[in-house]
N, C-alpha and C. Protein backbone atom coordinates (compact mmCIF):
# COMPACT_ATOMS: atom_id res chain seq x y z
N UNK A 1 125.16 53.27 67.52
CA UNK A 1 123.73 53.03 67.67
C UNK A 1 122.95 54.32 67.88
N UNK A 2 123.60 55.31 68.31
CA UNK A 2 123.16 56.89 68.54
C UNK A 2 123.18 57.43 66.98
N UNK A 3 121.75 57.88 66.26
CA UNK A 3 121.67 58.72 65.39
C UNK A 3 122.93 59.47 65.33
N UNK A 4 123.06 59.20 63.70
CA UNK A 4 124.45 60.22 63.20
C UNK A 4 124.11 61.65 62.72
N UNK A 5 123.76 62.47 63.56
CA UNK A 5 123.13 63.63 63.41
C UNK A 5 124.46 64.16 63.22
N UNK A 6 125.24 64.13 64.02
CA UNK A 6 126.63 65.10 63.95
C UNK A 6 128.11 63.76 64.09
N UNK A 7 129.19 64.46 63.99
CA UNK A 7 130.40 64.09 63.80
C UNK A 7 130.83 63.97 65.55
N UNK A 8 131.15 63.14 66.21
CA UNK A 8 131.71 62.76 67.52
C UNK A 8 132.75 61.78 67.79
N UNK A 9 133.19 62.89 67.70
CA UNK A 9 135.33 62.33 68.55
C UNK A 9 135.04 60.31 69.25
N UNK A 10 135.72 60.03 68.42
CA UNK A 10 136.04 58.61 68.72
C UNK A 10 136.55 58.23 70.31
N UNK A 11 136.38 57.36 71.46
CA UNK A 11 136.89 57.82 72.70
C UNK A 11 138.32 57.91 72.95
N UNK A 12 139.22 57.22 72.01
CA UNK A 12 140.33 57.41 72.35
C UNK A 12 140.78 59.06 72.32
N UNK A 13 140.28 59.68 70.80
CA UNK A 13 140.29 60.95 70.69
C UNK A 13 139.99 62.11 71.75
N UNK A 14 138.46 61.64 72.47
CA UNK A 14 137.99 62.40 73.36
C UNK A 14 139.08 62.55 74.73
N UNK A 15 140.15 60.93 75.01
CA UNK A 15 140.43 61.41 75.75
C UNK A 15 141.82 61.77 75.49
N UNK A 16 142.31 61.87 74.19
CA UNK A 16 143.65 62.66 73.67
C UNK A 16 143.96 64.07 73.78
N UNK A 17 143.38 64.60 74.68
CA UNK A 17 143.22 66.00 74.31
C UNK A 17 144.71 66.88 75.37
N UNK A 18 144.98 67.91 74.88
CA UNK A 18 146.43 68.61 75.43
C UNK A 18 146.54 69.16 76.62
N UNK A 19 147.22 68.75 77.39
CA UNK A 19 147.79 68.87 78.66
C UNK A 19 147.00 70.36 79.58
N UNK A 20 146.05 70.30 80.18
CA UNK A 20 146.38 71.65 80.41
C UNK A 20 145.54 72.06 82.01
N UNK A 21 145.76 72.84 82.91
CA UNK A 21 145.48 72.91 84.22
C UNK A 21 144.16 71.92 84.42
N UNK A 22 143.34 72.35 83.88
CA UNK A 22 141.74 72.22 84.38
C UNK A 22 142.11 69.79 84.12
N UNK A 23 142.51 69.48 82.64
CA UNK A 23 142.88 67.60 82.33
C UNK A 23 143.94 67.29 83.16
N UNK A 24 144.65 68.15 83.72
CA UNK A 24 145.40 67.04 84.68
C UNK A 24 144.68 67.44 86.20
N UNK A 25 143.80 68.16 86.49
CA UNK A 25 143.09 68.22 87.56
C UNK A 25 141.84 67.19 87.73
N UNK A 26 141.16 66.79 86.50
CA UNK A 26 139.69 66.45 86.22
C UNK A 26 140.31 64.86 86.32
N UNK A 27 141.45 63.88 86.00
CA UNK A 27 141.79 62.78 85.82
C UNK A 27 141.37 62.26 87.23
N UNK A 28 142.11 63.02 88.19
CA UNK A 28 141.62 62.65 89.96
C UNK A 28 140.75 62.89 90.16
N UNK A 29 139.83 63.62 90.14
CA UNK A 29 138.24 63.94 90.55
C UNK A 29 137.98 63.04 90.20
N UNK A 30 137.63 62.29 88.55
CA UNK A 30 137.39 61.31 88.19
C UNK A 30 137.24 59.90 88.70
N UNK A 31 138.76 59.41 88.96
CA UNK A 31 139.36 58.91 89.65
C UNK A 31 138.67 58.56 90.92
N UNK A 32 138.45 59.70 91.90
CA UNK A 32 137.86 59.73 92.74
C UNK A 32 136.52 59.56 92.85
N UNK A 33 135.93 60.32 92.08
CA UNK A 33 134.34 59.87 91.79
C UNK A 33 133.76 58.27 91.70
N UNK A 34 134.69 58.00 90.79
CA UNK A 34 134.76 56.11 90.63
C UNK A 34 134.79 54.99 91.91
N UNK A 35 135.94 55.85 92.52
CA UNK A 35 136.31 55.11 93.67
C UNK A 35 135.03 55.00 94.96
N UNK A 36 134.49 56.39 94.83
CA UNK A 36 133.15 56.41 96.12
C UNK A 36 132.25 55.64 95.27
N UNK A 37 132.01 55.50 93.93
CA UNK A 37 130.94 54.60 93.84
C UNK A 37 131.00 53.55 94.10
N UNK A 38 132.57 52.64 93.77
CA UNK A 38 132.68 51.07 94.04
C UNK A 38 133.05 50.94 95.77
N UNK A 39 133.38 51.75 96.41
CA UNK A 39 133.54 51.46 97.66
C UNK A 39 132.01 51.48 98.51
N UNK A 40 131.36 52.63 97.83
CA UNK A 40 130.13 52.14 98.36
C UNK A 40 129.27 50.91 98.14
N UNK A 41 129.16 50.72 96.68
CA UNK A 41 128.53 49.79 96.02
C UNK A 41 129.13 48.10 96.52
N UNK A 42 130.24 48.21 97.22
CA UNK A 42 130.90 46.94 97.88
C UNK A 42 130.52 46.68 99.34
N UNK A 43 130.88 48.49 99.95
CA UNK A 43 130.05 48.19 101.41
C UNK A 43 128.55 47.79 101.62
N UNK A 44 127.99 47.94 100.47
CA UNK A 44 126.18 47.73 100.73
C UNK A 44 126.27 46.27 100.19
N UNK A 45 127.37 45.76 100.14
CA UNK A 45 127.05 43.58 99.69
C UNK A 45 126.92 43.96 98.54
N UNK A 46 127.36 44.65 96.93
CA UNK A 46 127.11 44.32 95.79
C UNK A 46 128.37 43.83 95.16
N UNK A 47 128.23 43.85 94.57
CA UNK A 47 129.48 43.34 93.64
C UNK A 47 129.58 44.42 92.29
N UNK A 48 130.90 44.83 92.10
CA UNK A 48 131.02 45.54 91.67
C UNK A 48 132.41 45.93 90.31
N UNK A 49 131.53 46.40 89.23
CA UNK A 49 132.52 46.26 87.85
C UNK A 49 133.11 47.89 87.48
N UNK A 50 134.10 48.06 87.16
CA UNK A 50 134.71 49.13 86.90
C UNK A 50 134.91 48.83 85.37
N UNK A 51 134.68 50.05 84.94
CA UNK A 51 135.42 49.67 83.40
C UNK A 51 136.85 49.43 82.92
N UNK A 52 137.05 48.50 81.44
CA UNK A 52 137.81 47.92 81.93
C UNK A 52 139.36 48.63 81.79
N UNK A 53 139.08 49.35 81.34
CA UNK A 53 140.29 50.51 80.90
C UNK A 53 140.70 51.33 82.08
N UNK A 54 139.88 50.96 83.04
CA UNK A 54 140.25 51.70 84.58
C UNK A 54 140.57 50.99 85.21
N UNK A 55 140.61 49.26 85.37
CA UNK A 55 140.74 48.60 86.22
C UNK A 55 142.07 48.35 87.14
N UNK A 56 143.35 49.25 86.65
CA UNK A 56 144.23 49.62 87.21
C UNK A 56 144.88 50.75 87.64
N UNK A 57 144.03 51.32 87.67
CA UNK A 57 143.64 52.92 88.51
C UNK A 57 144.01 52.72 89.82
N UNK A 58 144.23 53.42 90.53
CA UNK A 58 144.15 53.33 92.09
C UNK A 58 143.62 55.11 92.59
N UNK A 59 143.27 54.79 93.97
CA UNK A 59 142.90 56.11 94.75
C UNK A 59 143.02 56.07 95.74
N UNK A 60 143.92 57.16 96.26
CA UNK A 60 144.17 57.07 97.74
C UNK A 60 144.51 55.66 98.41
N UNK A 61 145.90 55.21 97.45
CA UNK A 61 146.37 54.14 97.27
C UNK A 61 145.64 52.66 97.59
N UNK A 62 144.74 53.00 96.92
CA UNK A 62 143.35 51.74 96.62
C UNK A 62 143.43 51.55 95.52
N UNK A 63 144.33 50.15 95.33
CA UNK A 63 143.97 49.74 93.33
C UNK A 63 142.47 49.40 93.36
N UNK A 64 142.00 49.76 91.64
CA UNK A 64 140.69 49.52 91.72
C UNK A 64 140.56 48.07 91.74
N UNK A 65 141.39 47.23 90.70
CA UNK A 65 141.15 45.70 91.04
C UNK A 65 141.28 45.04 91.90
N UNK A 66 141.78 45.30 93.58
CA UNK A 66 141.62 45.26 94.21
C UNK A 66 140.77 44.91 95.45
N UNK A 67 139.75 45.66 95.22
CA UNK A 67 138.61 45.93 95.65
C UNK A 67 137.87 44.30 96.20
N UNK A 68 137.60 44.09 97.31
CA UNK A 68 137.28 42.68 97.50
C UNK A 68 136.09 42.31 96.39
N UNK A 69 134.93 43.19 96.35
CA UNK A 69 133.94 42.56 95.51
C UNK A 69 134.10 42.83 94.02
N UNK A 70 135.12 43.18 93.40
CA UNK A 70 135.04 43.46 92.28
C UNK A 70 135.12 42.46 91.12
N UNK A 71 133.95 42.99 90.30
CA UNK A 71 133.74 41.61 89.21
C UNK A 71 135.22 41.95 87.87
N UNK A 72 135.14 40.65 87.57
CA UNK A 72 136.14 40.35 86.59
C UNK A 72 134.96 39.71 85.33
N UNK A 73 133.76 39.67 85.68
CA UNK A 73 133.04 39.25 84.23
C UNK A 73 132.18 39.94 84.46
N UNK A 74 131.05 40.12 83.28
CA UNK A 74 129.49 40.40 83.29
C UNK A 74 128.84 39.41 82.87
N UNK A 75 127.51 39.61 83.10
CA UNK A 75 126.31 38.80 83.26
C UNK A 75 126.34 37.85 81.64
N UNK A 76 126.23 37.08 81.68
CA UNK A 76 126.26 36.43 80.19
C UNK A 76 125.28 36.32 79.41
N UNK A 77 124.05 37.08 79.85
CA UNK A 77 123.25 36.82 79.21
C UNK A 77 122.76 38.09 78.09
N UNK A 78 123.88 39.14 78.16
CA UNK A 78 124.32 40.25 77.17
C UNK A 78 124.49 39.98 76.09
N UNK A 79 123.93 40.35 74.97
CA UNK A 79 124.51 39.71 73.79
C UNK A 79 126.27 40.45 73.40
N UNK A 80 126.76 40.49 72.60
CA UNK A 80 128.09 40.92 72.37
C UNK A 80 127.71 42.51 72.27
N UNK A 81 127.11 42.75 71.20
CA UNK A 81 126.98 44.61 71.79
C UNK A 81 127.09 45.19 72.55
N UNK A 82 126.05 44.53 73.59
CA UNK A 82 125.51 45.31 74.63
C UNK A 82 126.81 44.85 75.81
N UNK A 83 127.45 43.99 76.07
CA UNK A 83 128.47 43.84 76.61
C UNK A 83 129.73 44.66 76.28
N UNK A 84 129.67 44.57 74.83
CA UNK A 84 131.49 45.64 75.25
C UNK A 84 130.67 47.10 74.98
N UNK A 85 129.41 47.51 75.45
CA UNK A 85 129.41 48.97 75.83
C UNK A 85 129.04 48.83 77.16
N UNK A 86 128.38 48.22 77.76
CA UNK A 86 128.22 47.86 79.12
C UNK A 86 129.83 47.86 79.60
N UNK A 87 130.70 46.97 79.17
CA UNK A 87 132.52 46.79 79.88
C UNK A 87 133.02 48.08 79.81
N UNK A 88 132.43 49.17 79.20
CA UNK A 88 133.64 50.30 79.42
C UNK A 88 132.27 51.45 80.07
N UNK A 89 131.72 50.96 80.70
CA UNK A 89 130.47 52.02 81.65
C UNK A 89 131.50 52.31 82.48
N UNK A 90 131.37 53.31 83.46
CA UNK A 90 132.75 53.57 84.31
C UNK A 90 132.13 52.61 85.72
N UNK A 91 131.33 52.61 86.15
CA UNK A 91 131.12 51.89 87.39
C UNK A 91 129.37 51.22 87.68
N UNK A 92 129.11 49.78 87.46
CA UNK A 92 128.34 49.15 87.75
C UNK A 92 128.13 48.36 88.96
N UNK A 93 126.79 48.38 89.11
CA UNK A 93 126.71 47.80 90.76
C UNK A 93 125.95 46.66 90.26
N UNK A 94 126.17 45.38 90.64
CA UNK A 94 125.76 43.85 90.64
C UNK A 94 125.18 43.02 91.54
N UNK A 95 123.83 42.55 91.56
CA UNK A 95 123.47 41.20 92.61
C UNK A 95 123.24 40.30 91.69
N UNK A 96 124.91 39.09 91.89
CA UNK A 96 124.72 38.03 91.45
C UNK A 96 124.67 38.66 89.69
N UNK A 97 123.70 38.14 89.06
CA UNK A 97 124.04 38.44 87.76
C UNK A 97 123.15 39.27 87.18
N UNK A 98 122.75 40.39 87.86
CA UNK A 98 121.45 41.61 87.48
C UNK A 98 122.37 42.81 88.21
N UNK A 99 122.17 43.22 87.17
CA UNK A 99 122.57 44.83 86.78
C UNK A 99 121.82 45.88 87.55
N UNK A 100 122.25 46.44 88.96
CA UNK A 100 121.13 47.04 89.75
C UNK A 100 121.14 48.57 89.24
N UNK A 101 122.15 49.50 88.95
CA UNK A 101 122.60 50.41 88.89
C UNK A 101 123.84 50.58 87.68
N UNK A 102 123.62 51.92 86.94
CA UNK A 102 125.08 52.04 86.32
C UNK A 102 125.37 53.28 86.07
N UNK A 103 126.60 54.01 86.67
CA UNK A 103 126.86 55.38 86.46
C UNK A 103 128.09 55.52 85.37
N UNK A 104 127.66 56.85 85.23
CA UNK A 104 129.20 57.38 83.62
C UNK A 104 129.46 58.47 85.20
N UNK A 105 130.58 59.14 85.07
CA UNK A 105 131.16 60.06 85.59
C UNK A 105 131.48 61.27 84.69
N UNK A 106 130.57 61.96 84.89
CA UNK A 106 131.12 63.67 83.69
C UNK A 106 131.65 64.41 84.42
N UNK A 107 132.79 64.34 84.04
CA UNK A 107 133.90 65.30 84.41
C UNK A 107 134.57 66.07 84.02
N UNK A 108 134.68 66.16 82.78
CA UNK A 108 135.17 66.62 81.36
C UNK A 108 133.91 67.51 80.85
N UNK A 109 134.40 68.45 79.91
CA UNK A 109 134.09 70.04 80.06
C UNK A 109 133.60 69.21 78.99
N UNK A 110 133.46 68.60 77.94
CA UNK A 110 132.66 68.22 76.73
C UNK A 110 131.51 67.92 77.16
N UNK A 111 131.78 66.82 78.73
CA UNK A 111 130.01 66.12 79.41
C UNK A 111 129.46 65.39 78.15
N UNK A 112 130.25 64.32 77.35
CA UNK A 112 129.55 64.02 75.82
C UNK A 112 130.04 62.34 76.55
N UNK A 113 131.45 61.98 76.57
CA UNK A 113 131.51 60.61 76.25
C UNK A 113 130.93 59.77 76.76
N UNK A 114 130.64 59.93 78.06
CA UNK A 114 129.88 58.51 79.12
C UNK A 114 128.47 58.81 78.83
N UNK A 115 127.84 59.91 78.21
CA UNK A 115 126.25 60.12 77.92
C UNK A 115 126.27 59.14 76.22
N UNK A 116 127.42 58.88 75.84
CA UNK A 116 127.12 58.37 74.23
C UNK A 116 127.00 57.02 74.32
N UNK A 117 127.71 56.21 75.67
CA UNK A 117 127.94 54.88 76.34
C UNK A 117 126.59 54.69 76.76
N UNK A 118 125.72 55.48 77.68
CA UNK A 118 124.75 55.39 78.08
C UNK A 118 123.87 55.19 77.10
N UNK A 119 123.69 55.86 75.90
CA UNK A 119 122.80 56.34 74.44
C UNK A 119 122.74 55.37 73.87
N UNK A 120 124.25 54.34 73.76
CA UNK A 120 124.10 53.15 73.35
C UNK A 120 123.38 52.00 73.83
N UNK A 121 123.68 52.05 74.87
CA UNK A 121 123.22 51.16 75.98
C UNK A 121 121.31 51.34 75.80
N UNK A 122 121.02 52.30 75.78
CA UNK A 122 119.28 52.36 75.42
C UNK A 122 119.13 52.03 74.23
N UNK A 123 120.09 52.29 73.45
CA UNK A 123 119.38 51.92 72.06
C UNK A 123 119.57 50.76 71.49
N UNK A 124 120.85 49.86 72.26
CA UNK A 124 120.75 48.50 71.94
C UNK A 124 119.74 47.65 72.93
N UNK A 125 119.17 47.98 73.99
CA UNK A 125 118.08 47.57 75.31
C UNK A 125 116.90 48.48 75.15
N UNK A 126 116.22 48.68 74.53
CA UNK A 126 115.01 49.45 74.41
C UNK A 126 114.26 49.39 75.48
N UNK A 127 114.13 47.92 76.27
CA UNK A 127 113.00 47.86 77.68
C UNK A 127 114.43 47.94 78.46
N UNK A 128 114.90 48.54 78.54
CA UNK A 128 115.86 48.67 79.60
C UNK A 128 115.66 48.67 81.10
N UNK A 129 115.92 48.13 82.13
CA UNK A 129 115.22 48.46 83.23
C UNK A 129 116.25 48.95 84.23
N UNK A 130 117.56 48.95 83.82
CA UNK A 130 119.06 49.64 84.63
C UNK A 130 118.63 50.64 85.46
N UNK A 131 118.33 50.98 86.42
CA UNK A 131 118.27 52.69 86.62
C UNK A 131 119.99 52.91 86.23
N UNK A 132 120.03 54.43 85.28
CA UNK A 132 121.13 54.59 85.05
C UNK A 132 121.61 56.41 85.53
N UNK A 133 122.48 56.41 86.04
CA UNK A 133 123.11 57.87 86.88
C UNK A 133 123.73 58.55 85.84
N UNK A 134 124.11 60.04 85.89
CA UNK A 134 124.96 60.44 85.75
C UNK A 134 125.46 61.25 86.91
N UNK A 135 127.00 61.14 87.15
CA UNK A 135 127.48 61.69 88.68
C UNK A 135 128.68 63.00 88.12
N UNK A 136 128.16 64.35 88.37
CA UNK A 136 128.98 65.19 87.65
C UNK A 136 128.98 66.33 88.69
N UNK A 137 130.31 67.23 88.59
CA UNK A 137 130.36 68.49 89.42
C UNK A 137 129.50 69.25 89.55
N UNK A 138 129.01 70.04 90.66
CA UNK A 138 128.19 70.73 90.97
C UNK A 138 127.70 72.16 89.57
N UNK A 139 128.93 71.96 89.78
CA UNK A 139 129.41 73.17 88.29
C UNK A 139 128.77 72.91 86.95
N UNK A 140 128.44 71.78 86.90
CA UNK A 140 127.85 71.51 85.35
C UNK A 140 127.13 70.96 85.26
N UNK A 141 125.87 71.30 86.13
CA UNK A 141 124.46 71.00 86.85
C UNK A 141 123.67 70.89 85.36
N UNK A 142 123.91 72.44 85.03
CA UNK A 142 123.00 72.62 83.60
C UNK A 142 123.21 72.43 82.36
N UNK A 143 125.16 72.29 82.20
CA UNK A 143 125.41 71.52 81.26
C UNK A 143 124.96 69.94 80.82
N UNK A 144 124.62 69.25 81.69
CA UNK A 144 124.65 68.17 82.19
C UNK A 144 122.57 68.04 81.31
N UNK A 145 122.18 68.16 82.03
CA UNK A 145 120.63 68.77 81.61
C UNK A 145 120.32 68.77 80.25
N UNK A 146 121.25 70.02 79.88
CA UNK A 146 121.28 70.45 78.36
C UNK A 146 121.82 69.13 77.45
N UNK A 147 122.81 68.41 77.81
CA UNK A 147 123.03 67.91 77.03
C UNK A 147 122.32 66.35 76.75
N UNK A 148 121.62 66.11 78.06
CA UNK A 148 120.90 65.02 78.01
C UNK A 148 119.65 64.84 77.38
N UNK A 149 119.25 66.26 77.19
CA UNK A 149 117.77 66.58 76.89
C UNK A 149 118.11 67.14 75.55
N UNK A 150 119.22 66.99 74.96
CA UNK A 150 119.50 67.18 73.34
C UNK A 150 118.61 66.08 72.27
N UNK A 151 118.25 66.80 71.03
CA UNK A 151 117.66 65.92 70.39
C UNK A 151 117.97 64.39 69.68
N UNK A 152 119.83 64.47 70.28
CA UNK A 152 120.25 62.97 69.51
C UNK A 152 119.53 62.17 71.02
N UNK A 153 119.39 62.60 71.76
CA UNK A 153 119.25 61.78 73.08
C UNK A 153 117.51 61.52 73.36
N UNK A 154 116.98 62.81 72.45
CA UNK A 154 115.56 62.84 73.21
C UNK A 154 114.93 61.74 71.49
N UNK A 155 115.48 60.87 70.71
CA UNK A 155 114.93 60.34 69.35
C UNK A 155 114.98 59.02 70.14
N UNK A 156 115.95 58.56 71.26
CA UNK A 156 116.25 57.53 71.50
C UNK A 156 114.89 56.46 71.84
N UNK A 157 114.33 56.04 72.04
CA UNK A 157 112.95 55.04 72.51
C UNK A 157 113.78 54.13 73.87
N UNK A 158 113.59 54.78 74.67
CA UNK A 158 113.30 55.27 75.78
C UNK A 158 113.94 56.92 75.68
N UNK A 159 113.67 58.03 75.93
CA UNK A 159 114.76 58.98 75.41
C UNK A 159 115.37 58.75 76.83
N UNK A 160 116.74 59.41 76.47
CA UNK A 160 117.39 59.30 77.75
C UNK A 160 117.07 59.84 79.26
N UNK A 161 116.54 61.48 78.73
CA UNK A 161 116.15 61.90 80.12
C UNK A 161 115.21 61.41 80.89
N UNK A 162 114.57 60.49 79.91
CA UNK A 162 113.27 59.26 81.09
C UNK A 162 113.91 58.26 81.89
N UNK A 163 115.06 58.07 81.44
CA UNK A 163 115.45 56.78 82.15
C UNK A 163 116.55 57.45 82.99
N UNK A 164 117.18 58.34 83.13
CA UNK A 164 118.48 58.94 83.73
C UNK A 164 118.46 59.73 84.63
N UNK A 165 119.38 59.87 85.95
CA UNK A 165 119.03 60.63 86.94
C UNK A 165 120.52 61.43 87.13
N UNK A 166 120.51 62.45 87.88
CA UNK A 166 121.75 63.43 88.19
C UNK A 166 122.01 63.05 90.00
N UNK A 167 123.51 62.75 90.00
CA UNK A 167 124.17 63.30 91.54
C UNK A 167 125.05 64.06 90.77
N UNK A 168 124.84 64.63 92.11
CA UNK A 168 126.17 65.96 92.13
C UNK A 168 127.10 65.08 92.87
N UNK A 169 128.59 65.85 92.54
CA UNK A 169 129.50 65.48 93.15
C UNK A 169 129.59 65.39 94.84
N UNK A 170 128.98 66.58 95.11
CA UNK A 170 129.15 67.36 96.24
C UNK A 170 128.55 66.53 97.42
N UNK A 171 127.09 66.42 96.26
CA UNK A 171 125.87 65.10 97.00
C UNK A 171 126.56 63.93 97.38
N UNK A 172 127.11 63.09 96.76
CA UNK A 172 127.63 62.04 96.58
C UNK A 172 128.72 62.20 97.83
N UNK A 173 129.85 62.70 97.92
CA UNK A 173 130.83 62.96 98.77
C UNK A 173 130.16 63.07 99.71
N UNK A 174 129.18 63.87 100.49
CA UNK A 174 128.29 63.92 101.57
C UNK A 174 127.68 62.76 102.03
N UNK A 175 127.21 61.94 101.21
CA UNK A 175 126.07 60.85 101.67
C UNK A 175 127.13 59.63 101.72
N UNK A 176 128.07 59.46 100.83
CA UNK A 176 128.99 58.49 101.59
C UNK A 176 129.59 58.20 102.61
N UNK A 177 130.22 59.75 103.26
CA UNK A 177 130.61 59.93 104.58
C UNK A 177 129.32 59.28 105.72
N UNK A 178 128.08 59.76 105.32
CA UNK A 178 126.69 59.34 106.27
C UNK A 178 126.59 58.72 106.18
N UNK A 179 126.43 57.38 105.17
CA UNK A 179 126.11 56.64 105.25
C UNK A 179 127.15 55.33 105.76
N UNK A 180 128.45 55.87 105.59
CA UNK A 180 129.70 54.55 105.82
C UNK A 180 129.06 53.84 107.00
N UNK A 181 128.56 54.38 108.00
CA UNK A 181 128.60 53.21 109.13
C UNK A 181 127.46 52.63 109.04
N UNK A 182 126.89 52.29 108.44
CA UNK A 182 125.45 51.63 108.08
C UNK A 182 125.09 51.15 106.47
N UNK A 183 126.42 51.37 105.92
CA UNK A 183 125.94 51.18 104.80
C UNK A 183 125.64 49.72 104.22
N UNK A 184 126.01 48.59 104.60
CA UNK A 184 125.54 47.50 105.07
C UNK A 184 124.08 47.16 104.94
N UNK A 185 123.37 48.09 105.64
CA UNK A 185 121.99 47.70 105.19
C UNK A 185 121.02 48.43 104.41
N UNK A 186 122.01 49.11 104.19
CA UNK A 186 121.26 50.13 102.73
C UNK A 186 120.63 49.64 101.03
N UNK A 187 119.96 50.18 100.46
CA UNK A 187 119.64 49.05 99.26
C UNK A 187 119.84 50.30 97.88
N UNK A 188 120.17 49.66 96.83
CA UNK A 188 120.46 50.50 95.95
C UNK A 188 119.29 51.83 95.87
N UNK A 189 118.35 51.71 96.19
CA UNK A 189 116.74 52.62 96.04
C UNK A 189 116.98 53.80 96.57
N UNK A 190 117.73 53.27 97.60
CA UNK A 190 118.28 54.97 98.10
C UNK A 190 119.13 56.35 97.39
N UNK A 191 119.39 55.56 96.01
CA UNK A 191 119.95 56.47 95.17
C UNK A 191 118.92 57.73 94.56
N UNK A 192 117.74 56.96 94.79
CA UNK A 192 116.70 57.52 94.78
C UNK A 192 116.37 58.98 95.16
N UNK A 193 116.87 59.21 96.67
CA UNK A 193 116.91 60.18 97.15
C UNK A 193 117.85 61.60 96.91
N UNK A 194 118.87 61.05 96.59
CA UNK A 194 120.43 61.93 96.40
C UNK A 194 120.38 62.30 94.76
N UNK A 195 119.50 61.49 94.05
CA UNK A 195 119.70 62.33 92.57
C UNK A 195 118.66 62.91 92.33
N UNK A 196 118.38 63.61 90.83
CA UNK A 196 117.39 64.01 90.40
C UNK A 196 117.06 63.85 88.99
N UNK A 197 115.60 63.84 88.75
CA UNK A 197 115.73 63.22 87.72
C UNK A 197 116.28 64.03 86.51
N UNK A 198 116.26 63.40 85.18
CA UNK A 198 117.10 64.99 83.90
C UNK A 198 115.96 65.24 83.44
N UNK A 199 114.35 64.80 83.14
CA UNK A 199 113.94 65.07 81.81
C UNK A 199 113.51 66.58 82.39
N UNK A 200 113.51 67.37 81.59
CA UNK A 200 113.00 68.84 81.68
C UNK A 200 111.96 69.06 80.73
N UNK A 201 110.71 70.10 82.05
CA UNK A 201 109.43 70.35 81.32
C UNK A 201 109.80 70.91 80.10
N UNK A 202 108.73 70.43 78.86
CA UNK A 202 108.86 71.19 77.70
C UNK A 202 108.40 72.78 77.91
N UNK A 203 109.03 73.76 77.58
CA UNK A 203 108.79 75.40 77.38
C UNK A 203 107.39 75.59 77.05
């Protein structure tokens, strides 16, 4: 559904790639990143979907299916498109059958596959109303930026950087720790605070 401006690695491809310090380090960060979103997104009363290719992941010997609130369906009122790109988002937050929140995790030095999931996701939902995250290392603040505010992303109607916001890793790890004992009465809006938005002034 993303303009075929250029040639982009199929996901199995993207994540075929050869063994090497930095991919067997980035799998757990990952991993981990996932895990603070659904543990939070469960402690604040939501209900909560992992994608489904992760759903037997574990962290810090926490299977993800596991998880008391974790959904095993989505909302039905998706048509088929927009559902199997919605099922492989890496982590959605749910009240009942509305879509409050949905993050990709960039972790990977490309920073391409969960922004092409997202790309779809606007371009099959044009009034989209998701607030949608991206949650990536501190380290690839501006990669992250750059690549959102690219022209396959900025043709989109909504372009992406209008609708999309940045946590840092770092952020994220911080505000979970603060917030665990209260997180209970917290409301998704507060994500509000901890990200920022992507679109960047034009030059």
């Amino acid at each position: 559904m993303i303009p075929d401006d250029q040639d982009v690695p199929e996901e199995d491809e993207v994540t075929a790639t050869p063994v090497t310090i930095e991919s067997t380090r980035e799998p757990t960060e990952h991993t981990e990143i996932q895990w603070l979103l659904m543990k939070l997104g469960s402690d604040m009363g939501l209900d909560v979907w992992v994608a489904r290719n992760d759903r037997n992941r574990d962290y810090d010997g926490h299977r993800f299916g596991d998880l008391p609130r974790i959904r095993h369906d989505l909302p039905r009122y998706l048509d088929d498109a927009t559902t199997r790109t919605v099922a492989m988002i890496d982590v959605l937050w749910l009240r009942g059958n509305t879509i409050v929140s949905a993050f990709e995790v960039e972790s990977t030095t490309s920073v391409y596959s969960g922004l092409l999931r997202l790309g779809d996701l606007i371009a099959l939902q044009p009034h989209l109303t998701i607030p949608l995250f991206i949650v990536a290392p501190d380290d690839r603040h501006d990669k992250v930026m750059a690549e959102v505010n690219r022209p396959t992303f900025r043709r989109l109607d909504p372009p992406m950087a209008e609708v999309t916001r940045l946590i840092s890793f770092s952020i994220l790890r911080t505000q979970v720790k603060q917030v665990a004992p209260f997180a209970h009465r917290l409301s998704p809006e507060f994500l509000e605070d901890i990200s920022e938005p992507c679109a960047m002034d034009e030059a």
